[in-house]
Protein backbone atom coordinates (compact mmCIF):
# COMPACT_ATOMS: atom_id res chain seq x y z
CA UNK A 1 0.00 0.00 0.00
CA UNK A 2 1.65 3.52 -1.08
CA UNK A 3 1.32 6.12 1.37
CA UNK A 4 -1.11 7.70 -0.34
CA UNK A 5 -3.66 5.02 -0.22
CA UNK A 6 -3.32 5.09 3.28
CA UNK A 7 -4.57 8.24 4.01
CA UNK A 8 -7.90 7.15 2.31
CA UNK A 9 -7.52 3.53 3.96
CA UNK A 10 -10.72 3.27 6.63
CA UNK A 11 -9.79 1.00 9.47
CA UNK A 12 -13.56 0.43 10.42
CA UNK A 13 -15.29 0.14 6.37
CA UNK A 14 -18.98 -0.15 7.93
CA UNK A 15 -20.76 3.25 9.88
CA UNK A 16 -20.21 2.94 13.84
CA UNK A 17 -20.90 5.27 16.53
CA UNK A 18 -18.26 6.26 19.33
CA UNK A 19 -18.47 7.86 22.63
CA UNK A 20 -15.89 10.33 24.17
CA UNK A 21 -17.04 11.11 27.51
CA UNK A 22 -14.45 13.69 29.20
CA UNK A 23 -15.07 16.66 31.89
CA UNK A 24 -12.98 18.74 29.75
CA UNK A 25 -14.98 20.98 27.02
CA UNK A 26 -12.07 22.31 25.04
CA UNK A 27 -11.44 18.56 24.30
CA UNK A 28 -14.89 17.47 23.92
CA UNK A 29 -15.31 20.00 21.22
CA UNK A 30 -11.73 18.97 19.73
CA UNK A 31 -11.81 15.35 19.14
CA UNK A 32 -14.84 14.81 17.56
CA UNK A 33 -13.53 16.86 14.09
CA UNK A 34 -10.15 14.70 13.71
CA UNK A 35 -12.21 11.59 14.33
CA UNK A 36 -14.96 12.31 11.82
CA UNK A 37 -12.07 13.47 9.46
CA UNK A 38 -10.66 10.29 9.20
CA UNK A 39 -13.76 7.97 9.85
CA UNK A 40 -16.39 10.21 8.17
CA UNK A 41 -18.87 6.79 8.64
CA UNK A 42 -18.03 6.79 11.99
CA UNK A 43 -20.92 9.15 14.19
CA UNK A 44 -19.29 10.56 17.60
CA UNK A 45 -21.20 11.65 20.16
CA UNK A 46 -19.95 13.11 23.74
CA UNK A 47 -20.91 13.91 27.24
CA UNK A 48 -18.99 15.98 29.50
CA UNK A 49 -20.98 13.89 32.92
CA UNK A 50 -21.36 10.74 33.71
CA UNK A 51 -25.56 11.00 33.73
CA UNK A 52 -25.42 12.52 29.81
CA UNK A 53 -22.98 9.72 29.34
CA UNK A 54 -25.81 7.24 30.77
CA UNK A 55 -28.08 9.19 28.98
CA UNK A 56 -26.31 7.92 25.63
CA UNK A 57 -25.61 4.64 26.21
CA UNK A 58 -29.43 3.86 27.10
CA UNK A 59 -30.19 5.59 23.69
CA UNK A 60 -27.78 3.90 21.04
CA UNK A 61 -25.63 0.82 20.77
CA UNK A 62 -21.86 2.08 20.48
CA UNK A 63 -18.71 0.45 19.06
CA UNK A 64 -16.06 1.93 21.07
């Protein structure tokens, strides 16, 4: 594979849905863009407590 393939190389080829739970909102409103840059399938959700966290996981199945 030639290094330019591998940028457009998807580790995950079928949608999935993450979770990124952190207290921290400068990094809750950072990660999801790289993420959905390089999985654009992929849908990422966050919380920033652990009830809106609960909140999530009640409401969707998640991958990771």
């Amino acid at each position: 594979m030639k290094f330019s393939d591998a940028h457009h190389h998807h580790p995950f080829p079928q949608a999935g849905r993450l979770l990124i739970i952190d207290d921290d909102d400068v990094l809750l409103s950072a990660l999801p863009w790289p993420i959905k840059r390089r999985m654009p399938h992929v849908n990422v959700d966050t919380a920033d407590t652990p009830e809106e966290a609960l909140r999530h996981v009640y409401s969707h199945d998640y991958d990771v």
